[in-house]
Structures are given as structure tokens and as C-alpha cells.
PDB file of N, CA and C in Angstrom:
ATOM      1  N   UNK A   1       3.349  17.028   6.540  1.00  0.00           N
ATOM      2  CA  UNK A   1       2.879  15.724   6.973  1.00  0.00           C
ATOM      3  C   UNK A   1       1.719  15.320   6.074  1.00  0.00           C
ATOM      4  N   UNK A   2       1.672  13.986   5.639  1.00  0.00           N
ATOM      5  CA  UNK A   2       0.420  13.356   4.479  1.00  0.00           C
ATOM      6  C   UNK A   2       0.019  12.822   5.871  1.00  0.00           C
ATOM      7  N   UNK A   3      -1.138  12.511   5.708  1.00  0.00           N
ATOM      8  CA  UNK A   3      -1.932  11.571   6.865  1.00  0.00           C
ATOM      9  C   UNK A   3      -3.211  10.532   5.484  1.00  0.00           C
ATOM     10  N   UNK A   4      -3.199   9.897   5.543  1.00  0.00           N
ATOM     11  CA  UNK A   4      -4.114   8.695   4.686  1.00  0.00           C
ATOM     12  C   UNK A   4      -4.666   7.371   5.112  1.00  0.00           C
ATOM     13  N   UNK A   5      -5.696   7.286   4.955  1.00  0.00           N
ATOM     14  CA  UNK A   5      -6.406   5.755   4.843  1.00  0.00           C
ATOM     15  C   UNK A   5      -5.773   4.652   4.749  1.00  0.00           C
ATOM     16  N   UNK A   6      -5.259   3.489   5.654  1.00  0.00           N
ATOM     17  CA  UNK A   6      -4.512   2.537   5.351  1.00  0.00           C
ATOM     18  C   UNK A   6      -5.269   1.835   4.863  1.00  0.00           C
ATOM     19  N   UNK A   7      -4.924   1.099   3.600  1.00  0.00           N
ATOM     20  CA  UNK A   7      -5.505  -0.030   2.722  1.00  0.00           C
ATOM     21  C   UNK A   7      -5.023  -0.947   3.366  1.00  0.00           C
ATOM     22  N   UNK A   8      -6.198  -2.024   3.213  1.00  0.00           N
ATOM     23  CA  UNK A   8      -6.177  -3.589   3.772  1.00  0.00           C
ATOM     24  C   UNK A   8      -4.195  -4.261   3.821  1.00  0.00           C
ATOM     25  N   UNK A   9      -3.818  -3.733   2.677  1.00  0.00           N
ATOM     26  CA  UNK A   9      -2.511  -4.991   1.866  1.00  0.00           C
ATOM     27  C   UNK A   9      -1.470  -4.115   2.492  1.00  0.00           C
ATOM     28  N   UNK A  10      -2.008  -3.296   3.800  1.00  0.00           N
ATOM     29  CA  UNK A  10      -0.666  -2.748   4.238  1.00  0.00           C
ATOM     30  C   UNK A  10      -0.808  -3.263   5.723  1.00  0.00           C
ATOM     31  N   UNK A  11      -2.120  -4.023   6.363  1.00  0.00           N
ATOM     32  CA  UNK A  11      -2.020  -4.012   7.624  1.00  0.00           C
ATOM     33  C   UNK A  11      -1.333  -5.134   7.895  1.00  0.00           C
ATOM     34  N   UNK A  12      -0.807  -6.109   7.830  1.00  0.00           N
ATOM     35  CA  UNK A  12       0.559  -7.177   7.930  1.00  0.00           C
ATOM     36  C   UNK A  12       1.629  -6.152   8.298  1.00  0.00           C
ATOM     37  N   UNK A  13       2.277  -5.173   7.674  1.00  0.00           N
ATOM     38  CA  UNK A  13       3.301  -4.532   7.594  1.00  0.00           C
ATOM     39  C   UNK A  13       3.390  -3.428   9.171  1.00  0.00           C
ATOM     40  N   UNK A  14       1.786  -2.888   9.274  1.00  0.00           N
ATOM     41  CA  UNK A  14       1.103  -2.472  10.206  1.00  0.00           C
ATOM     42  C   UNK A  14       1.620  -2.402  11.484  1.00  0.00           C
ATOM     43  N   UNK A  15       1.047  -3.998  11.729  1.00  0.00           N
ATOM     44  CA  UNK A  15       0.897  -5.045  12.669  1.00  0.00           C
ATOM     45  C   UNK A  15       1.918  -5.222  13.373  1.00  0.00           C
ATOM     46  N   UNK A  16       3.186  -5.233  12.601  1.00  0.00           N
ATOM     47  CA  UNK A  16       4.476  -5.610  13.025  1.00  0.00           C
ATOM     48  C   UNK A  16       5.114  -4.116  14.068  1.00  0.00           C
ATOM     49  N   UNK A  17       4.856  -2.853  13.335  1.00  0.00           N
ATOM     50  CA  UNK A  17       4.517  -1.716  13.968  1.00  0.00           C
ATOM     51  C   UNK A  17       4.132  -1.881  15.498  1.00  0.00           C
ATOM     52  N   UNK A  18       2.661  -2.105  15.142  1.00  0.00           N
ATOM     53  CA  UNK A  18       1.925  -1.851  16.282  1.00  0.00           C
ATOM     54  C   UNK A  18       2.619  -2.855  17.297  1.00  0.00           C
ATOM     55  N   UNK A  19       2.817  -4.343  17.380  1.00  0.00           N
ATOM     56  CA  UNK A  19       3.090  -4.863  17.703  1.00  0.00           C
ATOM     57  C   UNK A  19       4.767  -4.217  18.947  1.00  0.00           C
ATOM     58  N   UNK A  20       5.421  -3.987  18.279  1.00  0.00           N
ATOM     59  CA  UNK A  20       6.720  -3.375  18.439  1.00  0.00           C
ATOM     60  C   UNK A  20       6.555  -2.388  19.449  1.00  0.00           C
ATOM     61  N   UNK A  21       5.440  -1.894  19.155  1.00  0.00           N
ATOM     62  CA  UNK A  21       4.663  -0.691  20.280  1.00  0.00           C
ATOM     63  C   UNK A  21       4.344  -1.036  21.173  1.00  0.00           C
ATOM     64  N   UNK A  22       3.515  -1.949  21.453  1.00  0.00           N
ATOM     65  CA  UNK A  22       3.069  -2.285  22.218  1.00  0.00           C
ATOM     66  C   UNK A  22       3.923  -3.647  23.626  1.00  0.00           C
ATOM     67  N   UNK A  23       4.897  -3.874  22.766  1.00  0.00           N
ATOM     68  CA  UNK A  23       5.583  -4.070  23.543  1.00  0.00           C
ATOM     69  C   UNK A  23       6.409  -3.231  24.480  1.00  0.00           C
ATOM     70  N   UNK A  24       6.542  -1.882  24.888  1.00  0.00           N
ATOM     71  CA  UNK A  24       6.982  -1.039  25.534  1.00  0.00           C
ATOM     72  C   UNK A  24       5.968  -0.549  26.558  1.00  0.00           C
ATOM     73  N   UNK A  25       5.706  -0.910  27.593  1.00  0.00           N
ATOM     74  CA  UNK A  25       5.206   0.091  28.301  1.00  0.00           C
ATOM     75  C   UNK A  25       4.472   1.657  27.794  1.00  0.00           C
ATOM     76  N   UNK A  26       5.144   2.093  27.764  1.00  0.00           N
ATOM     77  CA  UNK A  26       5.091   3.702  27.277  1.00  0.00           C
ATOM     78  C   UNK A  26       4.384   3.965  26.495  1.00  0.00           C
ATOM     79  N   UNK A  27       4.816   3.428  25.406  1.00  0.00           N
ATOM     80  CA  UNK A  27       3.860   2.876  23.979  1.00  0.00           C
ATOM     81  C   UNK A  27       2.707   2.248  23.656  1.00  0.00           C
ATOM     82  N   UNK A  28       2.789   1.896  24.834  1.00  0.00           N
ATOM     83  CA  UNK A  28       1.310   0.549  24.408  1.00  0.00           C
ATOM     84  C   UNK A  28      -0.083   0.794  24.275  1.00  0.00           C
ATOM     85  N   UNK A  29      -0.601   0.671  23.531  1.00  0.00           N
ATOM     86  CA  UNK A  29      -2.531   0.513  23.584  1.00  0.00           C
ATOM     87  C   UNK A  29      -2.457  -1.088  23.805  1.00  0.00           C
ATOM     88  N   UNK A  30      -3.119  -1.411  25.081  1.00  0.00           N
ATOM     89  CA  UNK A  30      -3.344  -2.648  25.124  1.00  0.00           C
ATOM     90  C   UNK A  30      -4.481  -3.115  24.591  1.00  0.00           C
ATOM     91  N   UNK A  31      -5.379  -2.717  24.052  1.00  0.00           N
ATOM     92  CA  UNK A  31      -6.397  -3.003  23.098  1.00  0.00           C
ATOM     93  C   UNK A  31      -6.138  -3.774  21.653  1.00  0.00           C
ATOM     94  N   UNK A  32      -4.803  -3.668  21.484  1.00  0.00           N
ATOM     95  CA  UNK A  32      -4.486  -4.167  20.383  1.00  0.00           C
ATOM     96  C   UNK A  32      -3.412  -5.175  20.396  1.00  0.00           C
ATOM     97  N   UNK A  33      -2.771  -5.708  21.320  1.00  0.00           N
ATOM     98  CA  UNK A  33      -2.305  -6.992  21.190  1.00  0.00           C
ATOM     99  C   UNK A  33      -1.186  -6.374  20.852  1.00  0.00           C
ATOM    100  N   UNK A  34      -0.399  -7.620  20.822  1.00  0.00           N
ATOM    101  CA  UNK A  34       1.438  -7.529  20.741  1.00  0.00           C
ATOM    102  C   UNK A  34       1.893  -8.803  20.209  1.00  0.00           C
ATOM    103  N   UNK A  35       0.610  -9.121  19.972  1.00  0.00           N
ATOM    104  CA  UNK A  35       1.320 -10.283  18.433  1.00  0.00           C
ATOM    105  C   UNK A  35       1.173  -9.708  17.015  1.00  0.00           C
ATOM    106  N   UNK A  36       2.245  -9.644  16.624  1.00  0.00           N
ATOM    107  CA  UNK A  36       2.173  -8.901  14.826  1.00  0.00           C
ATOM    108  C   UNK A  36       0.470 -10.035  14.435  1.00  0.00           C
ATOM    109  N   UNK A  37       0.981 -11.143  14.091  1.00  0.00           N
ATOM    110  CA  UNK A  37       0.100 -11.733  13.353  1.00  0.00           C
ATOM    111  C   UNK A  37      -1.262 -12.087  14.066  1.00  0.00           C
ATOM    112  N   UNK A  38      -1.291 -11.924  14.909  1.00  0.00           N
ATOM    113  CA  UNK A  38      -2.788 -11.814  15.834  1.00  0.00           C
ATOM    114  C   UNK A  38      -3.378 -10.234  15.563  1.00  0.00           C
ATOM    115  N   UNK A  39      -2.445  -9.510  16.083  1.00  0.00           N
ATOM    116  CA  UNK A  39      -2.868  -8.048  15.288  1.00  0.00           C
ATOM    117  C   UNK A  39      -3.784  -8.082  14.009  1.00  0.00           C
ATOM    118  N   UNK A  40      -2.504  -8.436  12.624  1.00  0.00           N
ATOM    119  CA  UNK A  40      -2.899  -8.038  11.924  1.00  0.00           C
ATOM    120  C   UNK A  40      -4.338  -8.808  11.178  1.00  0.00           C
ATOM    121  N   UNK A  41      -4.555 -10.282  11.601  1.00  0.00           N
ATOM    122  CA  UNK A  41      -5.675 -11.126  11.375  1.00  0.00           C
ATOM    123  C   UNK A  41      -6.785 -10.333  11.806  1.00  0.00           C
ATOM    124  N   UNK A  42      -6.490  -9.934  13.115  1.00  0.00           N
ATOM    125  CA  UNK A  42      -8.403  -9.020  13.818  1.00  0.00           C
ATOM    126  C   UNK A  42      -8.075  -7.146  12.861  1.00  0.00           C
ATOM    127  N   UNK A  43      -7.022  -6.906  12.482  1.00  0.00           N
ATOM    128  CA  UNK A  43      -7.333  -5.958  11.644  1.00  0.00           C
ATOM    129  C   UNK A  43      -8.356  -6.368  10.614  1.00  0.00           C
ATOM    130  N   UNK A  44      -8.008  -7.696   9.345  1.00  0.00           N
ATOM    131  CA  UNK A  44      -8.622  -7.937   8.338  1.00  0.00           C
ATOM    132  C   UNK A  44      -9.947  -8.244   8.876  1.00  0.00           C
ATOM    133  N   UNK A  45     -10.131  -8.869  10.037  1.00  0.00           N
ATOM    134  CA  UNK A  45     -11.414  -9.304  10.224  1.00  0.00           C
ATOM    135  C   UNK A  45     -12.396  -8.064  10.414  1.00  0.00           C
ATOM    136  N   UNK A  46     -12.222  -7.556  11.229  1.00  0.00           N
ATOM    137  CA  UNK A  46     -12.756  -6.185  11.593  1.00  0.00           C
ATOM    138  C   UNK A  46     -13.119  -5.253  10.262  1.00  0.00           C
ATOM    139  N   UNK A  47     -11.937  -5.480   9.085  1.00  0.00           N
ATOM    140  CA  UNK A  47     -12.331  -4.229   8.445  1.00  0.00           C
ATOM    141  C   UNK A  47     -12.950  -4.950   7.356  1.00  0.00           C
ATOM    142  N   UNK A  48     -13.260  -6.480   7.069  1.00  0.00           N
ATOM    143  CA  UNK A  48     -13.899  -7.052   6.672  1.00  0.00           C
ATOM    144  C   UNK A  48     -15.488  -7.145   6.992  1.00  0.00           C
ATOM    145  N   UNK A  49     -15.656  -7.001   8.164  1.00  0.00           N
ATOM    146  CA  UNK A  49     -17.270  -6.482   8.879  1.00  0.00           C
ATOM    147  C   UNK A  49     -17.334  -5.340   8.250  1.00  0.00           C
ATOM    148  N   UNK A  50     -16.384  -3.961   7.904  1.00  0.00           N
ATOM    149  CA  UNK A  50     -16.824  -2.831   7.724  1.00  0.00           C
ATOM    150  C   UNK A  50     -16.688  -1.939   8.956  1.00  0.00           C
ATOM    151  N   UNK A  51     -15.816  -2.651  10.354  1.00  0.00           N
ATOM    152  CA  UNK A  51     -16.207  -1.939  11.479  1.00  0.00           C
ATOM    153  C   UNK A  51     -14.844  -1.758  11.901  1.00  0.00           C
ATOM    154  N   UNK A  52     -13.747  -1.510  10.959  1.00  0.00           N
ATOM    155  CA  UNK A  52     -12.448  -1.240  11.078  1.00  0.00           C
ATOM    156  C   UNK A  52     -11.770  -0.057  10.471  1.00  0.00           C
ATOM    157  N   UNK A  53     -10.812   1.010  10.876  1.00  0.00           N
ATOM    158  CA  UNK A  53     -10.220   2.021   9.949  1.00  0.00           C
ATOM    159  C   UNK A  53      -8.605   2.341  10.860  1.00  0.00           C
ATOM    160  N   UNK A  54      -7.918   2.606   9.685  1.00  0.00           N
ATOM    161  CA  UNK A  54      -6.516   3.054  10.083  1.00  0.00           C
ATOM    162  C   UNK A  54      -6.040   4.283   9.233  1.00  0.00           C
ATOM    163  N   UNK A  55      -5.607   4.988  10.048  1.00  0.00           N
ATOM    164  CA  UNK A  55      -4.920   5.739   9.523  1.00  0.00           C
ATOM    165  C   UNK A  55      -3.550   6.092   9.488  1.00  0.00           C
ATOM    166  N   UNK A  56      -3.188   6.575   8.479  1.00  0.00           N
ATOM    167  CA  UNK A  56      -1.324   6.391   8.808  1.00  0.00           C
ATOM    168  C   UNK A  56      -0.265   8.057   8.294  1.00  0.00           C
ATOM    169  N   UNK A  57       0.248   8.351   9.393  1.00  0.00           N
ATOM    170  CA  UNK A  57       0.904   9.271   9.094  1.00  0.00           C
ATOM    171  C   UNK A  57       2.511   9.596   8.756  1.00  0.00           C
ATOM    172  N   UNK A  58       2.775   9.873   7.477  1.00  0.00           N
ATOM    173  CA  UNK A  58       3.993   9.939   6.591  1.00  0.00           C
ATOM    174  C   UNK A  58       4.723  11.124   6.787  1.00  0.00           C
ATOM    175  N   UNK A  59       5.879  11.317   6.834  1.00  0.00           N
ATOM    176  CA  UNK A  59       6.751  12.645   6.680  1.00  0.00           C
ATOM    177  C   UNK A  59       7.720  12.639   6.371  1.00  0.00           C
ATOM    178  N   UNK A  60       8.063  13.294   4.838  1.00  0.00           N
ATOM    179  CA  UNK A  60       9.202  12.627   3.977  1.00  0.00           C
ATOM    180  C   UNK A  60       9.216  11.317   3.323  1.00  0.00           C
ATOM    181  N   UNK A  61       8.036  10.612   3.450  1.00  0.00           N
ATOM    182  CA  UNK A  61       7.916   8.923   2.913  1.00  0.00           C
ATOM    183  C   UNK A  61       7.943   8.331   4.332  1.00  0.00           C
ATOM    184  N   UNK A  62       8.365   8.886   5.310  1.00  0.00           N
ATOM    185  CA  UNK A  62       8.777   8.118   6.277  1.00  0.00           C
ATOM    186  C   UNK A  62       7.203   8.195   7.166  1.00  0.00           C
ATOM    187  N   UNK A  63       7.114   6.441   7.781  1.00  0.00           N
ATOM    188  CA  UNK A  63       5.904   6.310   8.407  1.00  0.00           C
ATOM    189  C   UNK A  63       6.304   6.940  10.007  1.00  0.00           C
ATOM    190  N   UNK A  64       5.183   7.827  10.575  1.00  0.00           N
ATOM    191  CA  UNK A  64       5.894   8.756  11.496  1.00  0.00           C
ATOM    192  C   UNK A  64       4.505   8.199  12.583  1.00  0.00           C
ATOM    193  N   UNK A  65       3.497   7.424  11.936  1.00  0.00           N
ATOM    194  CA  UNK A  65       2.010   7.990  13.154  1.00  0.00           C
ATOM    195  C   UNK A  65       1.006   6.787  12.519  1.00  0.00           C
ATOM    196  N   UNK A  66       0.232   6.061  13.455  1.00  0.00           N
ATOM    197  CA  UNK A  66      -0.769   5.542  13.355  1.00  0.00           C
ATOM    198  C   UNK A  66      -2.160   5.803  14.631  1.00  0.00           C
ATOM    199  N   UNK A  67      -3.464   5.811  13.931  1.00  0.00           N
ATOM    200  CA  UNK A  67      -4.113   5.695  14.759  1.00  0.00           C
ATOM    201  C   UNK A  67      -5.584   4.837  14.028  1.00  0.00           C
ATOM    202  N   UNK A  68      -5.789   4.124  14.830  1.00  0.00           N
ATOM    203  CA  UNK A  68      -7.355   3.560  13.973  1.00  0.00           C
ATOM    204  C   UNK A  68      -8.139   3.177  15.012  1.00  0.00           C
ATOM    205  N   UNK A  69      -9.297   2.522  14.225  1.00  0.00           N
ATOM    206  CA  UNK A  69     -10.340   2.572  15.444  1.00  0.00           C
ATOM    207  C   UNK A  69     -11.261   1.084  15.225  1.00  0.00           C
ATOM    208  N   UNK A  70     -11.807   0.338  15.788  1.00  0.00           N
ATOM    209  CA  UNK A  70     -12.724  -0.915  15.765  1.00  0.00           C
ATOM    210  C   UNK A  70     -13.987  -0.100  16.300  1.00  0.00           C
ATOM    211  N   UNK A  71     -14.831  -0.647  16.006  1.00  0.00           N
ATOM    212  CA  UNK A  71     -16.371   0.536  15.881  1.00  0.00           C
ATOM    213  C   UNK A  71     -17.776  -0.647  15.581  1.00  0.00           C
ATOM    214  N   UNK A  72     -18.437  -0.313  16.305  1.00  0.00           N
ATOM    215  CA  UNK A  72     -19.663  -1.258  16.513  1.00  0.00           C
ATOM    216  C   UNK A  72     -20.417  -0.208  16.630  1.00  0.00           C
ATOM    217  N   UNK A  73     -21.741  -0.641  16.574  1.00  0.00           N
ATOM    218  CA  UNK A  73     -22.661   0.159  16.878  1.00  0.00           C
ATOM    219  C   UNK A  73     -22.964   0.919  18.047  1.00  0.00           C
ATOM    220  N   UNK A  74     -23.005   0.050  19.555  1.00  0.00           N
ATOM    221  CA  UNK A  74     -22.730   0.661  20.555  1.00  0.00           C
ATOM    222  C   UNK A  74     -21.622   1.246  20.618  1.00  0.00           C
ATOM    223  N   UNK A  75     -20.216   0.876  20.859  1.00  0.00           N
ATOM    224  CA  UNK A  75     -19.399   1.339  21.393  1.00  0.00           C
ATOM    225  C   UNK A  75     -17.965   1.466  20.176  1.00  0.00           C
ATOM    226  N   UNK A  76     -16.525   2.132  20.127  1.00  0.00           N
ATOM    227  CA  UNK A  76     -15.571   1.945  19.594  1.00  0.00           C
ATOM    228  C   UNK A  76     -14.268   1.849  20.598  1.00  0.00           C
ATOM    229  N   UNK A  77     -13.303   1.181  19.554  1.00  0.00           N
ATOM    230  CA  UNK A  77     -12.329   1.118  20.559  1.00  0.00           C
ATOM    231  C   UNK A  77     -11.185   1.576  19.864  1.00  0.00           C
ATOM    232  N   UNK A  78     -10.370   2.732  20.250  1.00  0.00           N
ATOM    233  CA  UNK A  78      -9.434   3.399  19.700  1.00  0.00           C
ATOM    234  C   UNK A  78      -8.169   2.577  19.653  1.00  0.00           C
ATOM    235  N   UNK A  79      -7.130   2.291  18.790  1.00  0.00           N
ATOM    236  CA  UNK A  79      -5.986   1.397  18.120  1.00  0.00           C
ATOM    237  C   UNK A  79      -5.145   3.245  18.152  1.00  0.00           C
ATOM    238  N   UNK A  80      -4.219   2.755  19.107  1.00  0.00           N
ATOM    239  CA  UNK A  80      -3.233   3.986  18.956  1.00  0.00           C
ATOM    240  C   UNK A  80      -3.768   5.500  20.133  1.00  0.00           C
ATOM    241  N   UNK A  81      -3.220   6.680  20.031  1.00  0.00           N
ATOM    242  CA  UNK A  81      -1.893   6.885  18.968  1.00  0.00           C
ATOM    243  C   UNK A  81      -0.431   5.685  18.939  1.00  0.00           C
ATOM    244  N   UNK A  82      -0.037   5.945  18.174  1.00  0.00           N
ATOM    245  CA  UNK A  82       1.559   5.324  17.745  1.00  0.00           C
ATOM    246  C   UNK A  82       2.119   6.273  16.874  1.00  0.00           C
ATOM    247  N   UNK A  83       2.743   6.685  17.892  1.00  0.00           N
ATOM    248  CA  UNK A  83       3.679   7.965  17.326  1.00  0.00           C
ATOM    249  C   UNK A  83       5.106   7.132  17.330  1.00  0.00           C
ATOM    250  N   UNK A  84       5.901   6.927  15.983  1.00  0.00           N
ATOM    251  CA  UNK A  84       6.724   6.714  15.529  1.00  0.00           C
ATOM    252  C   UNK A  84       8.055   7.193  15.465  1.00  0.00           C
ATOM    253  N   UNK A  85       7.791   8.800  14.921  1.00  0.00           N
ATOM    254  CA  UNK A  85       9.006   9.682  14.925  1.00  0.00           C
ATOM    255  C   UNK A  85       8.310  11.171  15.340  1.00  0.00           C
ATOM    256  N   UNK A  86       9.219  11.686  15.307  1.00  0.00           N
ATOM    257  CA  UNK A  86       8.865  13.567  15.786  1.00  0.00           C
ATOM    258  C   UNK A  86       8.182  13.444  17.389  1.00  0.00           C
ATOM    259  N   UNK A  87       7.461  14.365  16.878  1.00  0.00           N
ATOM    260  CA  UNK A  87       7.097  15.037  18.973  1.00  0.00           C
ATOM    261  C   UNK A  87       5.257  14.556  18.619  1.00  0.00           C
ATOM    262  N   UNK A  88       5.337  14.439  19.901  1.00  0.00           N
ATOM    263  CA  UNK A  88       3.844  13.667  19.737  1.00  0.00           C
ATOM    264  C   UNK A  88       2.570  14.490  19.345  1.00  0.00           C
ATOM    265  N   UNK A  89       2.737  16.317  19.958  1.00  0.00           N
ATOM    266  CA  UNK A  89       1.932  17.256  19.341  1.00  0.00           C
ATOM    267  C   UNK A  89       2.083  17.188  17.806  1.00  0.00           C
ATOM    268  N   UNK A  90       3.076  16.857  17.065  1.00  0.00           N
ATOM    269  CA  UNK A  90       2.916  16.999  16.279  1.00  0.00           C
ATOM    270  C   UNK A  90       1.964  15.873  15.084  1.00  0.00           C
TER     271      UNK A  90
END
């Protein structure tokens, strides 16, 4: 498994992800919305403050895992897990 830093020019692609997720029950962080493009706008904004991070997990090329976080000084708010493929321990 690679696990890496999502760059800005991937959170559109993201979004649509998360989005998809969050439309399920099961799946959902409701912290993050279930509009792709509402998503992915407060991603750029956020990581445009500096108070945004994603991370993304690959296996075989294949996107398998996301988790990121919105972060202020007082408080943060966790984006995920979004487990994609495999078993969630993993």
C-alpha cells in the first residue's frame, strides 16, 4: 500500500469520491457534504488558508482510502475514513 499527500489538482476528482460516500449511510462523514462540487470548492478554500490536508491511499495504482482533516487553531475536523476497496483494518 503507497499512502501520499493529495495535491490541490486532484481534489475535484476527490470530491466526486467523497461525495459518492457520503451518499450511503454506512459511508458517510457528514462533515463533508455530498455535493462533489461544494466538496471540492471548501477543499481548495481550506487548503488555501493552509488549514486543509488529504491523504490518499493506493494499491496497485488503484485508489483504495482517503482520509483528511480541516484544522484551525482551536479545534479540527476529520474528512473520512473512506475506505474504497479491501477490509477497513487494512
Amino acid at each position: 500500500m503507497f499512502i501520499q499527500l493529495t495535491p490541490p489538482e486532484r481534489f475535484a476528482a476527490l470530491a466526486e469520491t467523497i461525495a459518492a460516500q457520503n451518499s450511503q449511510p454506512e459511508t458517510q462523514c457528514i462533515h463533508s457534504g455530498d455535493q462533489a462540487k461544494a466538496i471540492a470548492a471548501e477543499m481548495h478554500h481550506f487548503h488555501d488558508e493552509g488549514r486543509f490536508v488529504m491523504w490518499q491511499a493506493e494499491q496497485q495504482n488503484e485508489l483504495v482510502g482517503l482520509l483528511g482533516g480541516e484544522l484551525d487553531e482551536e479545534m479540527a475536523f476529520l474528512w473520512g475514513p473512506f475506505v474504497l476497496a479491501g477490509e477497513w483494518d487494512d
